[in-house]
Protein backbone atom coordinates (compact mmCIF):
# COMPACT_ATOMS: atom_id res chain seq x y z
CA UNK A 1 174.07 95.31 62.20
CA UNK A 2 174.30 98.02 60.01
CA UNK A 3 171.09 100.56 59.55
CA UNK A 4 170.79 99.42 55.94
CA UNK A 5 170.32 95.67 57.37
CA UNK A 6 167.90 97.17 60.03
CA UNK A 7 165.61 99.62 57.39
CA UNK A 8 165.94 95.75 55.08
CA UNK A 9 164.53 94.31 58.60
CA UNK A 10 161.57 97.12 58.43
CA UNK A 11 161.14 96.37 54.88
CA UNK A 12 160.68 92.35 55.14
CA UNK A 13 158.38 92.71 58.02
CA UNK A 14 156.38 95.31 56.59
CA UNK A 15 156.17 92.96 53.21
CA UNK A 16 154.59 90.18 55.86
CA UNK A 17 152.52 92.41 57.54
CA UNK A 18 150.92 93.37 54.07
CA UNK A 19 150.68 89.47 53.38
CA UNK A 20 148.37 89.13 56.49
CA UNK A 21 146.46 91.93 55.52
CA UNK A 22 145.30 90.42 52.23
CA UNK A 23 145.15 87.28 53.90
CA UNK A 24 142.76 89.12 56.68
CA UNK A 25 140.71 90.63 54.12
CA UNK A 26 140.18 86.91 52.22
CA UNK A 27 138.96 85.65 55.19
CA UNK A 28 136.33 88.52 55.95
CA UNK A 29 135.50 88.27 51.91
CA UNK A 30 134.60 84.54 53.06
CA UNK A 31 132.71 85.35 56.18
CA UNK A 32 130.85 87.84 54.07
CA UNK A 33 129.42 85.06 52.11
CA UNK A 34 128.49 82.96 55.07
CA UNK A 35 126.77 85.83 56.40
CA UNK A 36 124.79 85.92 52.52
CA UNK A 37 124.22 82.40 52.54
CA UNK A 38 122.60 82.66 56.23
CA UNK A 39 119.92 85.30 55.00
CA UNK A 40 120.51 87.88 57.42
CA UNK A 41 119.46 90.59 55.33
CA UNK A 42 122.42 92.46 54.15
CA UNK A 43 123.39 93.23 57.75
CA UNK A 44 127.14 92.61 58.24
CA UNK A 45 128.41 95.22 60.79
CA UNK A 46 128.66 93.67 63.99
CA UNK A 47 129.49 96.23 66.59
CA UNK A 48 129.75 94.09 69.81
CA UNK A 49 132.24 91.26 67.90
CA UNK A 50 134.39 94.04 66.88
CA UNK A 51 134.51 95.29 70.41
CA UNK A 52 135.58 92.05 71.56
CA UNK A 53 138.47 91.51 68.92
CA UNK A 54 139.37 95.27 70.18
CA UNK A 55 139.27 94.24 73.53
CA UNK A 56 141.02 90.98 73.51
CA UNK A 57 143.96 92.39 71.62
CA UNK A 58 144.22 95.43 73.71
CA UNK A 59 144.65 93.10 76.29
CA UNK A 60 147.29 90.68 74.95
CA UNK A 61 149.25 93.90 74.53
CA UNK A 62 152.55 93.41 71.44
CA UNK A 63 155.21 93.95 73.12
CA UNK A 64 156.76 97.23 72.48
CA UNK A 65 154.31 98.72 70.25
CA UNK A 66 152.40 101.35 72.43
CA UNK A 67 148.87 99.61 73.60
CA UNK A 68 147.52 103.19 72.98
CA UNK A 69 147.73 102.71 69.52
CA UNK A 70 146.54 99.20 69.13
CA UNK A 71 143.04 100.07 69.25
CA UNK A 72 143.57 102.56 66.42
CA UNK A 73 145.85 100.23 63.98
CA UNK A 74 143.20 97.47 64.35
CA UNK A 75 139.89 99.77 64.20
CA UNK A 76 141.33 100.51 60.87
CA UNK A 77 141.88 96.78 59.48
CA UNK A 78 138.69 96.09 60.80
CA UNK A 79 137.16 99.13 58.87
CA UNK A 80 138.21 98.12 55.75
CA UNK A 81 138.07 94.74 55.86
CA UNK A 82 133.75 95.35 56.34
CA UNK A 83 134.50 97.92 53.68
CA UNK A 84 135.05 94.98 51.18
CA UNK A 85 131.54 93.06 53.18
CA UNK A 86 129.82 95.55 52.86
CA UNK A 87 130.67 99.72 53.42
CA UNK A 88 129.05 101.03 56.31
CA UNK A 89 126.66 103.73 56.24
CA UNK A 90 127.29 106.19 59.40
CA UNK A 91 125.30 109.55 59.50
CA UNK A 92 126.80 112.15 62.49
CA UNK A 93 126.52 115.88 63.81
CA UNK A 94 128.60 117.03 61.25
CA UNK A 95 130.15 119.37 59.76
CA UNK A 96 133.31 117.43 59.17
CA UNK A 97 135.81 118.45 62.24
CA UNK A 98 133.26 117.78 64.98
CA UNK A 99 133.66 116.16 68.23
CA UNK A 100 130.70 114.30 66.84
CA UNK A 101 132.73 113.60 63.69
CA UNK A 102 135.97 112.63 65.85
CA UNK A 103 133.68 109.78 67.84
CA UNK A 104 132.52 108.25 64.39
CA UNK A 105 136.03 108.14 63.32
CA UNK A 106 136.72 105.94 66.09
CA UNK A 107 134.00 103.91 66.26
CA UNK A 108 133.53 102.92 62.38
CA UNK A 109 137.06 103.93 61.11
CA UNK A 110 138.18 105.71 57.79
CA UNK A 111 136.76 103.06 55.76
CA UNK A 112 133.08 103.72 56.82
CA UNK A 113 130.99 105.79 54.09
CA UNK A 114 130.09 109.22 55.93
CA UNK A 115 127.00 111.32 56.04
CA UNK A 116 126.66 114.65 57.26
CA UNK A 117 123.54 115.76 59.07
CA UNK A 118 123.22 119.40 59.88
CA UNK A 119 121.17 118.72 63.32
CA UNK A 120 120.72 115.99 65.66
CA UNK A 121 117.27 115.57 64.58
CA UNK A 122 118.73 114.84 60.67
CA UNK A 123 120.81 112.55 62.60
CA UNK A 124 117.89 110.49 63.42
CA UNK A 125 116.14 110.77 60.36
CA UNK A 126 118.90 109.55 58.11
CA UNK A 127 118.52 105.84 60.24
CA UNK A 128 114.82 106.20 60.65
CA UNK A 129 114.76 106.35 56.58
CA UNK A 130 117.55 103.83 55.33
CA UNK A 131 120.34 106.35 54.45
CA UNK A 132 122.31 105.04 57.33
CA UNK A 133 122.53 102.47 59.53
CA UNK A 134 123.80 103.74 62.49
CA UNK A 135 124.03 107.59 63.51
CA UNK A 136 125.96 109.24 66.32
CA UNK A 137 125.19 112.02 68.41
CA UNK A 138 126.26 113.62 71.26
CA UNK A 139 124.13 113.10 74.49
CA UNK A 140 126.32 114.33 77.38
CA UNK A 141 129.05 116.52 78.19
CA UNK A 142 130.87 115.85 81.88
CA UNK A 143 131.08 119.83 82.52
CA UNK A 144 128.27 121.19 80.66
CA UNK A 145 125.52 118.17 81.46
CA UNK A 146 123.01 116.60 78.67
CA UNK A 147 122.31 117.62 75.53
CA UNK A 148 118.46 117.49 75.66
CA UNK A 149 117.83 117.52 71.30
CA UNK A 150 119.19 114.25 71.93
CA UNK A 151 117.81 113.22 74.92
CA UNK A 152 113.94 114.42 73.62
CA UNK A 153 114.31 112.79 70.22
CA UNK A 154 114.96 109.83 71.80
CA UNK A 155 112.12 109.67 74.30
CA UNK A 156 109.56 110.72 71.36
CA UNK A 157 111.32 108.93 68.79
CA UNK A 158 111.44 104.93 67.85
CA UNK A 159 115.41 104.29 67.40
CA UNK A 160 117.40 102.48 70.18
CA UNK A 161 120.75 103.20 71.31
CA UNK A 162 122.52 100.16 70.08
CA UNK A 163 126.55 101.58 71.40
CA UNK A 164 128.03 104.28 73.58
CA UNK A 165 131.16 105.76 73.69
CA UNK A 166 132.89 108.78 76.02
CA UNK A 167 135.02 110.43 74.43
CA UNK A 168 137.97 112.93 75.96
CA UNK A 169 137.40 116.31 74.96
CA UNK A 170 140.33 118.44 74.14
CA UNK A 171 139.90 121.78 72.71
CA UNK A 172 142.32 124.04 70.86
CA UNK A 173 142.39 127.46 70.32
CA UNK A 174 143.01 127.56 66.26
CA UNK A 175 144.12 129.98 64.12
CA UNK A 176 146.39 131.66 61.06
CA UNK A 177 149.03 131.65 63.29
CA UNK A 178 150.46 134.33 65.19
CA UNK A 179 150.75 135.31 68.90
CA UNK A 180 147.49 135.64 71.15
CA UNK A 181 147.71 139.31 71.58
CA UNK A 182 147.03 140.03 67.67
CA UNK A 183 143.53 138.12 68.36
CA UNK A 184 140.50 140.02 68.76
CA UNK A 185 138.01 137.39 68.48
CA UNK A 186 136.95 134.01 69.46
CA UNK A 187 134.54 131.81 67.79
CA UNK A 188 132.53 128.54 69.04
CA UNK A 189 129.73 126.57 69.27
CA UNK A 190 127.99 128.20 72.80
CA UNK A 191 129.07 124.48 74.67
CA UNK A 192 133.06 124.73 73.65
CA UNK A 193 133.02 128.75 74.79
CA UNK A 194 131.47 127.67 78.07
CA UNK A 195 134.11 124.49 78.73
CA UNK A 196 136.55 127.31 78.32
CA UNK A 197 135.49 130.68 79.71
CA UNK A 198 137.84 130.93 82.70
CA UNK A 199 140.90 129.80 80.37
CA UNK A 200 139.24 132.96 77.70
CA UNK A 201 139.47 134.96 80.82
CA UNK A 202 142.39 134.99 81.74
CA UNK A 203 144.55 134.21 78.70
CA UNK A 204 142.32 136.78 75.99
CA UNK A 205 140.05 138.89 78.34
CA UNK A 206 139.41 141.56 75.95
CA UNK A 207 138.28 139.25 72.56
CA UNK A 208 135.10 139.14 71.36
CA UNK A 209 133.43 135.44 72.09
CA UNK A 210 131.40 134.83 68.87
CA UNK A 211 128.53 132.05 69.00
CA UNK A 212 128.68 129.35 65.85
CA UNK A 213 126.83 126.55 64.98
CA UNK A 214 129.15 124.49 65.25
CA UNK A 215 133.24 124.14 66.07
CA UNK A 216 133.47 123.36 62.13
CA UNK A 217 131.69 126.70 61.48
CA UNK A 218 134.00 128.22 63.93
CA UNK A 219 137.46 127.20 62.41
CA UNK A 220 135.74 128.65 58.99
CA UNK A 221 135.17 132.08 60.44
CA UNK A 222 138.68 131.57 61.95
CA UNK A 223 140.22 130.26 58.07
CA UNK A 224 138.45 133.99 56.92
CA UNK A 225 139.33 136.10 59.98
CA UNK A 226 143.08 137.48 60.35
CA UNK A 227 142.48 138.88 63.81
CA UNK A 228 140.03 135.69 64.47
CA UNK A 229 140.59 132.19 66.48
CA UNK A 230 138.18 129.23 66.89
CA UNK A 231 137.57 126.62 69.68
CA UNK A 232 137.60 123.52 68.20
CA UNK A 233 139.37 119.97 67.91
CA UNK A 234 142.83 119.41 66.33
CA UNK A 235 140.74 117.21 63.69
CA UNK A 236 139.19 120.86 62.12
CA UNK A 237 142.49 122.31 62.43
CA UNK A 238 143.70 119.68 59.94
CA UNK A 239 140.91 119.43 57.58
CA UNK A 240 140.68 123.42 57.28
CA UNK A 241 144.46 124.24 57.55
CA UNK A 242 144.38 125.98 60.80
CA UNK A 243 147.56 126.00 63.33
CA UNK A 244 146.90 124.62 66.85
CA UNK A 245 148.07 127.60 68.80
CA UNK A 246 147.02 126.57 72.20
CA UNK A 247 146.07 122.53 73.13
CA UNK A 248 144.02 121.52 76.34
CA UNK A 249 142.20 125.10 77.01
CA UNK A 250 139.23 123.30 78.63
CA UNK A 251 139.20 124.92 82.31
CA UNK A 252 138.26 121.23 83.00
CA UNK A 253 140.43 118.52 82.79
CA UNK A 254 137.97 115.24 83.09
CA UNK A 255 136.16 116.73 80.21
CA UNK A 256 134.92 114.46 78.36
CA UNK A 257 131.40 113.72 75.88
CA UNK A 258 129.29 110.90 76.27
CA UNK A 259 128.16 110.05 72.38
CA UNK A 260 125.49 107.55 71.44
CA UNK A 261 125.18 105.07 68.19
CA UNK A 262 121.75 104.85 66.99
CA UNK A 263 119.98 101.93 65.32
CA UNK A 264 116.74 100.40 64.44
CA UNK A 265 117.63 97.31 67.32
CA UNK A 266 119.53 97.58 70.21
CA UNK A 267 122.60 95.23 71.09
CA UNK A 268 122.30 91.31 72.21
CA UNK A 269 123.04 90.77 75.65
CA UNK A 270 126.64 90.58 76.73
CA UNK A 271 126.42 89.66 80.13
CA UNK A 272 128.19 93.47 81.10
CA UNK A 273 125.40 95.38 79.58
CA UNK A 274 123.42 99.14 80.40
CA UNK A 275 119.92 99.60 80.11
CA UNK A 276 118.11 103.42 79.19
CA UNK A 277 115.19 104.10 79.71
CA UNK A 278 111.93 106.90 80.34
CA UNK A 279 109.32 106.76 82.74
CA UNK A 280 106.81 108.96 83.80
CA UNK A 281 105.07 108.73 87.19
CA UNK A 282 101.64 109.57 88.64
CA UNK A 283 100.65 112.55 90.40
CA UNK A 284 101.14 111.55 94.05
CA UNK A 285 102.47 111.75 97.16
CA UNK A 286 106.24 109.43 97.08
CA UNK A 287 105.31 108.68 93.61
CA UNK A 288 108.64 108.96 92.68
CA UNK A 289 110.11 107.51 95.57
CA UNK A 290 107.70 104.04 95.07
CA UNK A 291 109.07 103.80 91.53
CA UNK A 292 112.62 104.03 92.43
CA UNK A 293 111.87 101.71 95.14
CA UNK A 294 111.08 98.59 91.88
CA UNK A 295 114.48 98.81 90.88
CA UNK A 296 115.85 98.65 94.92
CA UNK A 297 113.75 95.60 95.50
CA UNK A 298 115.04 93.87 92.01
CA UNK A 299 118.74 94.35 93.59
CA UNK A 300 118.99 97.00 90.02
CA UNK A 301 121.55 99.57 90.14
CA UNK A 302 120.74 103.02 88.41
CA UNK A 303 124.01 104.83 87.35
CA UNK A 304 121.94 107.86 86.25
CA UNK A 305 118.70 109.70 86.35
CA UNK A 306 117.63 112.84 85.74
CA UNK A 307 114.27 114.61 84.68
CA UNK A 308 112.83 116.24 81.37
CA UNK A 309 109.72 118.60 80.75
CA UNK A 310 107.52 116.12 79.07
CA UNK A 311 106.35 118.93 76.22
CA UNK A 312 103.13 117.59 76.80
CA UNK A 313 101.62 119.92 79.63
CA UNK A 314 103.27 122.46 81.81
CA UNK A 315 105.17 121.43 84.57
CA UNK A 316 104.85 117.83 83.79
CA UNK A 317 108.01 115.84 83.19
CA UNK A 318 109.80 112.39 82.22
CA UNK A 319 112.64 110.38 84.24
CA UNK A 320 115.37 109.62 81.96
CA UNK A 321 117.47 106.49 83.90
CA UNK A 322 120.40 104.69 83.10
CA UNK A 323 120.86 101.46 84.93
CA UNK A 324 122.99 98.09 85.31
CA UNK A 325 121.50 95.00 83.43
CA UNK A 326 120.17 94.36 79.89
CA UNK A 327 116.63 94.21 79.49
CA UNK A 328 116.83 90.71 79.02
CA UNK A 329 117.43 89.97 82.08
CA UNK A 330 115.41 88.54 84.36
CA UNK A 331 115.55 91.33 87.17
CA UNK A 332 115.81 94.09 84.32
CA UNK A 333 112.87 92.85 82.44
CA UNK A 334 110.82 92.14 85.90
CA UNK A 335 111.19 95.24 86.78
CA UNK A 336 109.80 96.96 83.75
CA UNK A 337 106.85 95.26 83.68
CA UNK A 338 106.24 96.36 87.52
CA UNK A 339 106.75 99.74 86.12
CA UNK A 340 104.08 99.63 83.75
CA UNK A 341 101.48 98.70 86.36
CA UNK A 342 102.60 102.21 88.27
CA UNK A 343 103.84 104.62 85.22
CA UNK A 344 101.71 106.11 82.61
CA UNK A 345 104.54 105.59 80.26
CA UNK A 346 107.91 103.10 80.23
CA UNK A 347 109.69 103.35 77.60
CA UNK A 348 113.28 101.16 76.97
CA UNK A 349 115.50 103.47 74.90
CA UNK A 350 117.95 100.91 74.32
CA UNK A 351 120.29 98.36 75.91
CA UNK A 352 124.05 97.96 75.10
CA UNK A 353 127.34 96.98 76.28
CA UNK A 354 128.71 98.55 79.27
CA UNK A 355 132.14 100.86 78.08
């Protein structure tokens, strides 16, 4: 064949896969109206069917199309197809270029309707009030530990986690372009300097490291600085016009974030589910150690725990666990209720499939 019968090829399968696009989209318009007719409220997004389509056809694989890239092509369809439902409402840790920004993306897609919040707490308050129905925020970094905004706003607040995702972290060294030696400073949010200090060290040990608020706010100073570089992700290097001068700077290479997606419910059981929660125990001799000892003798496995001044009184802290099980199951849900009899306070933060 010649390459004009094999770009004709292209063309005729690209002309079907448009077909079963709009077909795609008919079908969604459809199950939008049986979703209408059922009275559910206006509540279309569905986060743990989509993970299943996602799933299943990341499984079946296509042949030689790269599986990597499955999960993107089809996060998109599936974006805009509940674009034409009903368009999602996602607030985030913006600005736009954020890590936080980057896990929205791939949760909710390019069709999603974005909202910037300019803290985690505005994060929160954008589902609390209606703007949004789901928010993301960061809650733990694999180098740098847990981001505890998140961690106390959800202990004294009333949203659940209703979706996790972790997220590889990359960062870039971005700038006007150049070589390394004409830069004289660095700028980041405090986290992204620290996930980076030995590379700083060795590779620009006489810049200046300037603090931002954020990586966005960092590729800005960067966009206004000649002698000037950000850490940040390739994402802000797009959106602000920035060259990636240096990929993977991290001195870390399992870095990764651990991001949360808030709602006002938490997921239906899946049968592959994780449970959060906060307890506080009684002053006591093997206090702790009796409480731990409810989830040991309900066969419950805790993947996580970790402690939290309580802001309450000095020296007096919470338990933030994460363990196996949703809390509608039977062992899960027995053994909260044997925690209330010993804690002062149990509180489920949310349960949600296992990723």
């Amino acid at each position: 064949m010649s390459l004009g019968s094999y770009r004709k090829r292209i063309d005729d399968l690209d002309d079907r896969i448009l077909s079963m696009l709009a077909e795609r989209a008919e079908v969604a318009r459809e199950i939008a109206e049986v979703k209408r007719a059922a009275g559910n409220g206006g509540t279309f997004h569905d986060p743990e069917r989509e993970e299943q389509v996602l799933d299943r056809l990341m499984t079946k694989g296509a042949g030689a199309f790269p599986k990597r890239a499955i999960r993107s092509v089809f996060r998109e369809v599936i974006s805009a197809c509940l674009s034409l439902e009903a368009p999602m409402r996602v607030a985030f840790l913006g600005p736009e270029g954020t890590f936080s920004h980057m896990a929205a993306r791939h949760l909710f897609g390019l069709a999603a309707r974005y909202r910037e919040a300019t803290t985690i707490d505005g994060v929160f308050d954008a589902v609390r009030a209606g703007d949004a129905e789901c928010g993301v925020v960061p809650v733990e970094n694999s180098t740098e530990g847990s981001v505890p905004v998140t961690v106390d706003a959800l202990i004294e607040g009333d949203l659940l986690i209703r979706q996790e995702l972790v997220l590889d972290i990359s960062q870039c060294l971005l700038g006007r372009g150049g070589q390394l030696t004409s830069i004289e400073r660095v700028y980041s949010h405090p986290q992204p300097l620290a996930q980076c200090r030995l590379w700083l060290a060795k590779n620009l040990p006489t810049a200046q490291l300037v603090q931002t608020t954020s990586t966005t706010a960092a590729a800005r100073e960067a966009l206004a600085d000649e002698r000037g570089a950000a850490i940040g992700s390739a994402l802000a290097a797009e959106i602000y016009g920035l060259e990636v001068l240096r990929e993977q700077i991290h001195d870390r290479p399992e870095n990764a974030t651990r991001f949360f997606v808030l709602g006002t419910t938490d997921a239906p059981r899946t049968g592959k589910d994780k449970t959060t929660m906060a307890f506080s125990v009684r002053e006591g001799r093997g206090a702790l150690r009796q409480v731990l000892g409810v989830f040991d003798d309900a066969g419950i496995n805790l993947t996580k725990i970790e402690s939290r001044p309580s802001r309450m009184k000095r020296w007096d802290y919470v338990f933030l666990a994460d363990l196996e099980g949703h809390r509608a199951d039977l062992p899960v849900a027995g053994a909260i209720e044997a925690l209330r009899l010993q804690c002062d306070m149990v509180k489920v933060l949310g349960s949600y499939p296992r990723r």
